[in-house]
PDB file of N, CA and C in Angstrom:
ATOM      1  N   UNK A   1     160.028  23.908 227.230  1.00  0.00           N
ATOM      2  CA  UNK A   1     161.259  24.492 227.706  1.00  0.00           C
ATOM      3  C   UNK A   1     161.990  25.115 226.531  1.00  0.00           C
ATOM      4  N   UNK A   2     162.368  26.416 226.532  1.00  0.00           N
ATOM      5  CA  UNK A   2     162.966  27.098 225.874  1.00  0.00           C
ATOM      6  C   UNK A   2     164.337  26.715 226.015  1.00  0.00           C
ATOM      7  N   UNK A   3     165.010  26.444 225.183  1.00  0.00           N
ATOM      8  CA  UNK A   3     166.522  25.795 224.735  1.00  0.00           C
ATOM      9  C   UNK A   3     167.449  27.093 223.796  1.00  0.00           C
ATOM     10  N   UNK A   4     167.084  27.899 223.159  1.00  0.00           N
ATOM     11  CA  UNK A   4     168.449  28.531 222.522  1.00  0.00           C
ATOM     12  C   UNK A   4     168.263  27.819 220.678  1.00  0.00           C
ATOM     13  N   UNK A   5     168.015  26.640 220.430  1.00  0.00           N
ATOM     14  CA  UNK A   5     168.428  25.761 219.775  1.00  0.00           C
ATOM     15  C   UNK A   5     167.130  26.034 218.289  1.00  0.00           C
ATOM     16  N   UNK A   6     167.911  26.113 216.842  1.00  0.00           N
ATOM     17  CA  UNK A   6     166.784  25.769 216.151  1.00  0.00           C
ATOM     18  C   UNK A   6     166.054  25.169 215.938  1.00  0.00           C
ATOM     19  N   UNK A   7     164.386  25.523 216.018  1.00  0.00           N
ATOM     20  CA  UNK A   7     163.546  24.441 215.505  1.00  0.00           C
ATOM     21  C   UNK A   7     163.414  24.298 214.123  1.00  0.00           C
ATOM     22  N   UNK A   8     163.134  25.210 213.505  1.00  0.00           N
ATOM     23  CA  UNK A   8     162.603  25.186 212.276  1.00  0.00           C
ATOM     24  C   UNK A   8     163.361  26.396 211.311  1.00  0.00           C
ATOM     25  N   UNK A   9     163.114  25.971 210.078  1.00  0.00           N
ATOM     26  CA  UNK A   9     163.531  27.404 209.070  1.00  0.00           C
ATOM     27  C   UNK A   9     162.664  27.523 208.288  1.00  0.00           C
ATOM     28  N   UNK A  10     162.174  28.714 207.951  1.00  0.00           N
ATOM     29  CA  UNK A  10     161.388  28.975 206.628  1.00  0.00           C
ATOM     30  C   UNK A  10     162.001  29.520 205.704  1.00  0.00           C
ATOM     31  N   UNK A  11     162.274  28.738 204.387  1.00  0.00           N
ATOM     32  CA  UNK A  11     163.054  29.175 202.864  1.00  0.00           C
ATOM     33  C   UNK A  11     162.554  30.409 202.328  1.00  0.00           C
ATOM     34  N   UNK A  12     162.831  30.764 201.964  1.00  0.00           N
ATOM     35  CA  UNK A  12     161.954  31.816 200.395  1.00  0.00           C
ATOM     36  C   UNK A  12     162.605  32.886 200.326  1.00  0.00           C
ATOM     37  N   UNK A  13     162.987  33.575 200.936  1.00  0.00           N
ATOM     38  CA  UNK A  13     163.769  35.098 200.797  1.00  0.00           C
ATOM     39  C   UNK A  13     164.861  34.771 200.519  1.00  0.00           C
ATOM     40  N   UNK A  14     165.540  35.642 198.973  1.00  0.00           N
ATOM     41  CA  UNK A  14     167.132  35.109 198.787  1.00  0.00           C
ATOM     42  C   UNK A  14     168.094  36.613 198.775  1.00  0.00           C
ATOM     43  N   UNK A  15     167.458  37.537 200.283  1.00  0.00           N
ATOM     44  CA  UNK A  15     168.368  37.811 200.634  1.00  0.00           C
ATOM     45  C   UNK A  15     168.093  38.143 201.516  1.00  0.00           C
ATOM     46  N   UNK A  16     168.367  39.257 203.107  1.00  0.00           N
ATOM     47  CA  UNK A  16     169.034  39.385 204.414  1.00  0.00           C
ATOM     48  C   UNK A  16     167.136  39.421 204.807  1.00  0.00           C
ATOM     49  N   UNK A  17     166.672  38.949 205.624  1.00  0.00           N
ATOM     50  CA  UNK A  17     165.452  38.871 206.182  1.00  0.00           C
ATOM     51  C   UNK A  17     165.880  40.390 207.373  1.00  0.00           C
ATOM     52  N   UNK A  18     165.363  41.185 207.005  1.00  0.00           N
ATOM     53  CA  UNK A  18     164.582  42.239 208.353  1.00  0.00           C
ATOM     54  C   UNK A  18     163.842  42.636 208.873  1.00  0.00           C
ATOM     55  N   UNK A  19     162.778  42.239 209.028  1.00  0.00           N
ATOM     56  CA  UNK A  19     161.911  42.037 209.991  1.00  0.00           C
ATOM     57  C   UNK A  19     161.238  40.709 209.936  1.00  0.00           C
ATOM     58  N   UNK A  20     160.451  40.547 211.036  1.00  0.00           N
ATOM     59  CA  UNK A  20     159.803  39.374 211.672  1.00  0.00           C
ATOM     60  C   UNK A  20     158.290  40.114 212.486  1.00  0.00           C
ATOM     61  N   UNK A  21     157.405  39.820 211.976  1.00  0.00           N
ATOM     62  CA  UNK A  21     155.950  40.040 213.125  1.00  0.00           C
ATOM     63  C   UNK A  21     155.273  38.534 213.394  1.00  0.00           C
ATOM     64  N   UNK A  22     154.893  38.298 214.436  1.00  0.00           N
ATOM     65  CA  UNK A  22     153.994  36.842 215.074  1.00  0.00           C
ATOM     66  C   UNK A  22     152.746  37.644 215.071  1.00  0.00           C
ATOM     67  N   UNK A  23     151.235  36.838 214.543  1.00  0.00           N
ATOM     68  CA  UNK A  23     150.091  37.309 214.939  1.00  0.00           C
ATOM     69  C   UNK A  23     149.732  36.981 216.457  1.00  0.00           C
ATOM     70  N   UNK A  24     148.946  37.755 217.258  1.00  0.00           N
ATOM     71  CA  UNK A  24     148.579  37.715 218.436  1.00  0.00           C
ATOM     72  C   UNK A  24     147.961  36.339 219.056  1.00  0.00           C
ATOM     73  N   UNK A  25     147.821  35.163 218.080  1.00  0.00           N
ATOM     74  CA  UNK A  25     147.275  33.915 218.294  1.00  0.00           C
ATOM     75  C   UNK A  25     148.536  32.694 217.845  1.00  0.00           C
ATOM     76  N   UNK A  26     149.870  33.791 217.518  1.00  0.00           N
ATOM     77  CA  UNK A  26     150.520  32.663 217.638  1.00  0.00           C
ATOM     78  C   UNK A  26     150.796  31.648 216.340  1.00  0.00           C
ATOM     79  N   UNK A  27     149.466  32.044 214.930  1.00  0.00           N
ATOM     80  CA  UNK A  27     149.557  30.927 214.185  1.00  0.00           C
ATOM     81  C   UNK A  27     150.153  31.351 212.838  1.00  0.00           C
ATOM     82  N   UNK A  28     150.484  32.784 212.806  1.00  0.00           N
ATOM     83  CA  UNK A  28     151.021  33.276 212.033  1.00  0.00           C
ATOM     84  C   UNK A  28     152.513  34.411 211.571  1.00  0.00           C
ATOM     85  N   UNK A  29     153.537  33.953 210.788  1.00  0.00           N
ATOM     86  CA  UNK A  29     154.832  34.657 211.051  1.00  0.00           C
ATOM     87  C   UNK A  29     154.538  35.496 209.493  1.00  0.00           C
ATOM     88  N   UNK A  30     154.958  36.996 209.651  1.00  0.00           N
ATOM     89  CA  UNK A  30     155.171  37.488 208.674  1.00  0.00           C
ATOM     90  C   UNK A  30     156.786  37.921 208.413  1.00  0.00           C
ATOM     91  N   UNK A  31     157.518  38.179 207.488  1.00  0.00           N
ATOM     92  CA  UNK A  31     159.144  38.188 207.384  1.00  0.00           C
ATOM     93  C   UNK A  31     159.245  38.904 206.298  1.00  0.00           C
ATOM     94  N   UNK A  32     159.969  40.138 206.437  1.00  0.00           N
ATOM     95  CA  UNK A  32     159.730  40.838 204.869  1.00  0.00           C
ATOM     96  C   UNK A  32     161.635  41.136 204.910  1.00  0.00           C
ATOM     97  N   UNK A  33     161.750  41.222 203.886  1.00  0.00           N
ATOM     98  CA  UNK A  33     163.173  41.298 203.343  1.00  0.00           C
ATOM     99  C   UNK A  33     164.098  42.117 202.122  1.00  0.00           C
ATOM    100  N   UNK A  34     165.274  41.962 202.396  1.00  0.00           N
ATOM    101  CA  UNK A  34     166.046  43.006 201.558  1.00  0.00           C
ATOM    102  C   UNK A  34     165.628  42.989 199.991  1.00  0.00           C
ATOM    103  N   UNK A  35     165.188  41.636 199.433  1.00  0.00           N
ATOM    104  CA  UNK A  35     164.659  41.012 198.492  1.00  0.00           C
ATOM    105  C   UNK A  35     163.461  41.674 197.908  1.00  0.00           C
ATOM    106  N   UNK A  36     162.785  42.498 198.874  1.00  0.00           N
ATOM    107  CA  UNK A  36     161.734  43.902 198.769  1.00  0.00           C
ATOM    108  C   UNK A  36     160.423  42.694 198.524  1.00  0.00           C
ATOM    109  N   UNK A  37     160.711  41.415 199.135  1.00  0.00           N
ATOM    110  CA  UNK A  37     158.905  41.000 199.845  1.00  0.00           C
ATOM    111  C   UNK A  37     158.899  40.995 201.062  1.00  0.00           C
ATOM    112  N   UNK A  38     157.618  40.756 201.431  1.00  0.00           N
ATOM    113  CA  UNK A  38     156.875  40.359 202.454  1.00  0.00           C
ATOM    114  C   UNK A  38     156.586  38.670 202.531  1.00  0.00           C
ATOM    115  N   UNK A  39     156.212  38.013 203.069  1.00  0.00           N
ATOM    116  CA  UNK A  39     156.233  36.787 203.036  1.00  0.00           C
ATOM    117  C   UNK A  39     154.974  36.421 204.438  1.00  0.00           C
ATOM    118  N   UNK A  40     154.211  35.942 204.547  1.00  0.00           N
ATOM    119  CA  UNK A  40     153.563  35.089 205.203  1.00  0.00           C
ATOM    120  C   UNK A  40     153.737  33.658 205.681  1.00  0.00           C
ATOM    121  N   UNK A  41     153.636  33.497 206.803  1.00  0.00           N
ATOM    122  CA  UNK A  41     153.729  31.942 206.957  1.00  0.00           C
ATOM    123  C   UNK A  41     152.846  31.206 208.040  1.00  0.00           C
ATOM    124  N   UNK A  42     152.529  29.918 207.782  1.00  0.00           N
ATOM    125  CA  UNK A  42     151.733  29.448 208.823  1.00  0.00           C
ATOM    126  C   UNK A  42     152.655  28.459 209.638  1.00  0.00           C
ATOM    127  N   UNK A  43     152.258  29.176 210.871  1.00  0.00           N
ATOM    128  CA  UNK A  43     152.958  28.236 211.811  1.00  0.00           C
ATOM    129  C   UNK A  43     152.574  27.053 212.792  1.00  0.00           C
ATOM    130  N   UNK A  44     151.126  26.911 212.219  1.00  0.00           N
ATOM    131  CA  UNK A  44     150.455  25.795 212.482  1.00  0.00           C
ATOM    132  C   UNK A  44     150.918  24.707 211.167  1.00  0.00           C
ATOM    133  N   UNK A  45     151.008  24.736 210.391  1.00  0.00           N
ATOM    134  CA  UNK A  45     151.145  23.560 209.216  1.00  0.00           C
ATOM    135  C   UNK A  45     152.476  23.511 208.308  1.00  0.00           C
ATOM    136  N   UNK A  46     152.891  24.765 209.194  1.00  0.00           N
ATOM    137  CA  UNK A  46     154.822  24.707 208.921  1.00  0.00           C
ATOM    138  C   UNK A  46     154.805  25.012 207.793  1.00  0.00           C
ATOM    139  N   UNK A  47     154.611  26.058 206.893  1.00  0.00           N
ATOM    140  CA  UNK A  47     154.779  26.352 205.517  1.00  0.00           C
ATOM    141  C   UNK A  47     154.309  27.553 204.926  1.00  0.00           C
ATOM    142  N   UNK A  48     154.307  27.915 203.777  1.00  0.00           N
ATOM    143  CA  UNK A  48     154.333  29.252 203.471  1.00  0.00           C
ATOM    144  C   UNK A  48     152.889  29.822 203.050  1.00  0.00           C
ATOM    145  N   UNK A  49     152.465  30.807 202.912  1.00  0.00           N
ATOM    146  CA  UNK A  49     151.079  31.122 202.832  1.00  0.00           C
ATOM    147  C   UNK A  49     150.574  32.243 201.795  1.00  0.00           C
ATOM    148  N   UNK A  50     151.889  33.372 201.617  1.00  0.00           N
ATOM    149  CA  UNK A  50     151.550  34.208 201.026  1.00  0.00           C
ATOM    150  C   UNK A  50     152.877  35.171 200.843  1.00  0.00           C
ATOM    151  N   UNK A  51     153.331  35.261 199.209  1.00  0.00           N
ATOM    152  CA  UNK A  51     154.185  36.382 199.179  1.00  0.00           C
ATOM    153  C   UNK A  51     153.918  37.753 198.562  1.00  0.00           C
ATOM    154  N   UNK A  52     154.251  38.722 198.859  1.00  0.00           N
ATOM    155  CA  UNK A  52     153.896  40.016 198.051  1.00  0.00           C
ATOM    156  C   UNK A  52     155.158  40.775 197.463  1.00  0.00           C
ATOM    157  N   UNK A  53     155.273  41.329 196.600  1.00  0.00           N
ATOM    158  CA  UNK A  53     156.372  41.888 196.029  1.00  0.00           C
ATOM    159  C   UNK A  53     156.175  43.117 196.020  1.00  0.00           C
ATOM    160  N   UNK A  54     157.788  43.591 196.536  1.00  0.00           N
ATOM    161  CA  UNK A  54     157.408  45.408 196.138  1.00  0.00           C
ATOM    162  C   UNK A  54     157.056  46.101 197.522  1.00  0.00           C
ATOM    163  N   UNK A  55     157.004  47.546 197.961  1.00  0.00           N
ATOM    164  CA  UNK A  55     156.690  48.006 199.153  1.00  0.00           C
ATOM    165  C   UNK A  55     155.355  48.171 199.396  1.00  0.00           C
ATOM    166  N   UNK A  56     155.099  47.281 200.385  1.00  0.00           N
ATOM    167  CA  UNK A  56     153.391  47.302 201.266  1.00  0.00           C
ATOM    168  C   UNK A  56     153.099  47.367 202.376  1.00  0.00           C
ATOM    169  N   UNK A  57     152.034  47.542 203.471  1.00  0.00           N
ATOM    170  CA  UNK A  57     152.577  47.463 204.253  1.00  0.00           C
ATOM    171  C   UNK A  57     150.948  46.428 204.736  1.00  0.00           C
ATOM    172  N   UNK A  58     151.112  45.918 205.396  1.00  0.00           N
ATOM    173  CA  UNK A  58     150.203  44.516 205.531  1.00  0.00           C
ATOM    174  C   UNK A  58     150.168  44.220 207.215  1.00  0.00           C
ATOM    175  N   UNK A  59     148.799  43.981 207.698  1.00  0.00           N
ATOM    176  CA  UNK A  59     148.603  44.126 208.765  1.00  0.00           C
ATOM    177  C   UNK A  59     147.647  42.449 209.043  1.00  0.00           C
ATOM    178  N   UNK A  60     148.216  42.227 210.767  1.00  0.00           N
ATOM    179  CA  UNK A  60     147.203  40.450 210.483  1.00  0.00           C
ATOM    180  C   UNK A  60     145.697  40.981 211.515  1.00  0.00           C
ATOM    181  N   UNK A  61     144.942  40.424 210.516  1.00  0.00           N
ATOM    182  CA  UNK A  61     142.983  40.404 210.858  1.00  0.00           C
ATOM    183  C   UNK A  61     142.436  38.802 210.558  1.00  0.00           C
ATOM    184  N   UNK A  62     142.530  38.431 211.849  1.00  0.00           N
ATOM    185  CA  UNK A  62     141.410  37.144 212.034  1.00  0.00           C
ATOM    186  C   UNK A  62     142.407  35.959 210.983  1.00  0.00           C
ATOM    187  N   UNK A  63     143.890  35.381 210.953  1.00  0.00           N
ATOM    188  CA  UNK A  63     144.377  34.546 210.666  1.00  0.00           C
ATOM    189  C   UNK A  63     144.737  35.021 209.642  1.00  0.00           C
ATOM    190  N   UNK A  64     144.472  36.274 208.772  1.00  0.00           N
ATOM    191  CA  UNK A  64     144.662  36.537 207.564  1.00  0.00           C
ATOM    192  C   UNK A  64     145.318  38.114 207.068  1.00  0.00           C
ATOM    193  N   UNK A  65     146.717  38.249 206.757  1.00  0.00           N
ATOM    194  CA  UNK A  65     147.020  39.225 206.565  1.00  0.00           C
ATOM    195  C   UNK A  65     146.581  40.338 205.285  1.00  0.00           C
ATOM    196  N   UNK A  66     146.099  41.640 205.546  1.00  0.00           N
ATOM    197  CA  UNK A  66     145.412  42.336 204.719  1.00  0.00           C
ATOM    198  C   UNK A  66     145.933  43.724 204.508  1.00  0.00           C
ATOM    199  N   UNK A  67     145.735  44.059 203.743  1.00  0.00           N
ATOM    200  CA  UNK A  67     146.115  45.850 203.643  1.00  0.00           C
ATOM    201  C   UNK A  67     145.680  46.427 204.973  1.00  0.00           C
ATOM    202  N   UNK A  68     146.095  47.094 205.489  1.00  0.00           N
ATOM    203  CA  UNK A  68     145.477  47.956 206.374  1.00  0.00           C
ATOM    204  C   UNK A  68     144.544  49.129 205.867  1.00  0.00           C
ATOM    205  N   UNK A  69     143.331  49.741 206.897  1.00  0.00           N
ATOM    206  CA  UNK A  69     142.478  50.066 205.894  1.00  0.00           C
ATOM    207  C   UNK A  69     142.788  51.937 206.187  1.00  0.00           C
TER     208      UNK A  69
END
């Protein structure tokens, strides 16, 4: 049941988060920010997975986010 209410937070960006992508299976959040990363996260084991610095643009293939080709 969907509630409104926070579950969880993921730390790491120390400034305004704008955007958010979910992979199509659900197990993965990407969050890139004013801070000029990208950020990865797993949302199976609640924690962080991968940051990149700088402008990229990163696409998710099979659990694992990659350059696009």
């Amino acid at each position: 049941m969907q509630t409104g209410l926070l579950v969880r937070t993921c730390r790491g960006h120390v400034a305004e988060v704008t955007d958010l992508a979910v992979s199509a299976d659900n197990a993965l959040l990407a969050s890139s920010s004013n801070d000029h990363t990208v950020r990865c996260w797993s949302l199976q084991v609640r924690g962080p997975l991968y940051a990149a610095l700088g402008g990229c643009a990163l696409c998710f293939r099979q659990h694992r986010m990659v350059p696009p080709a």
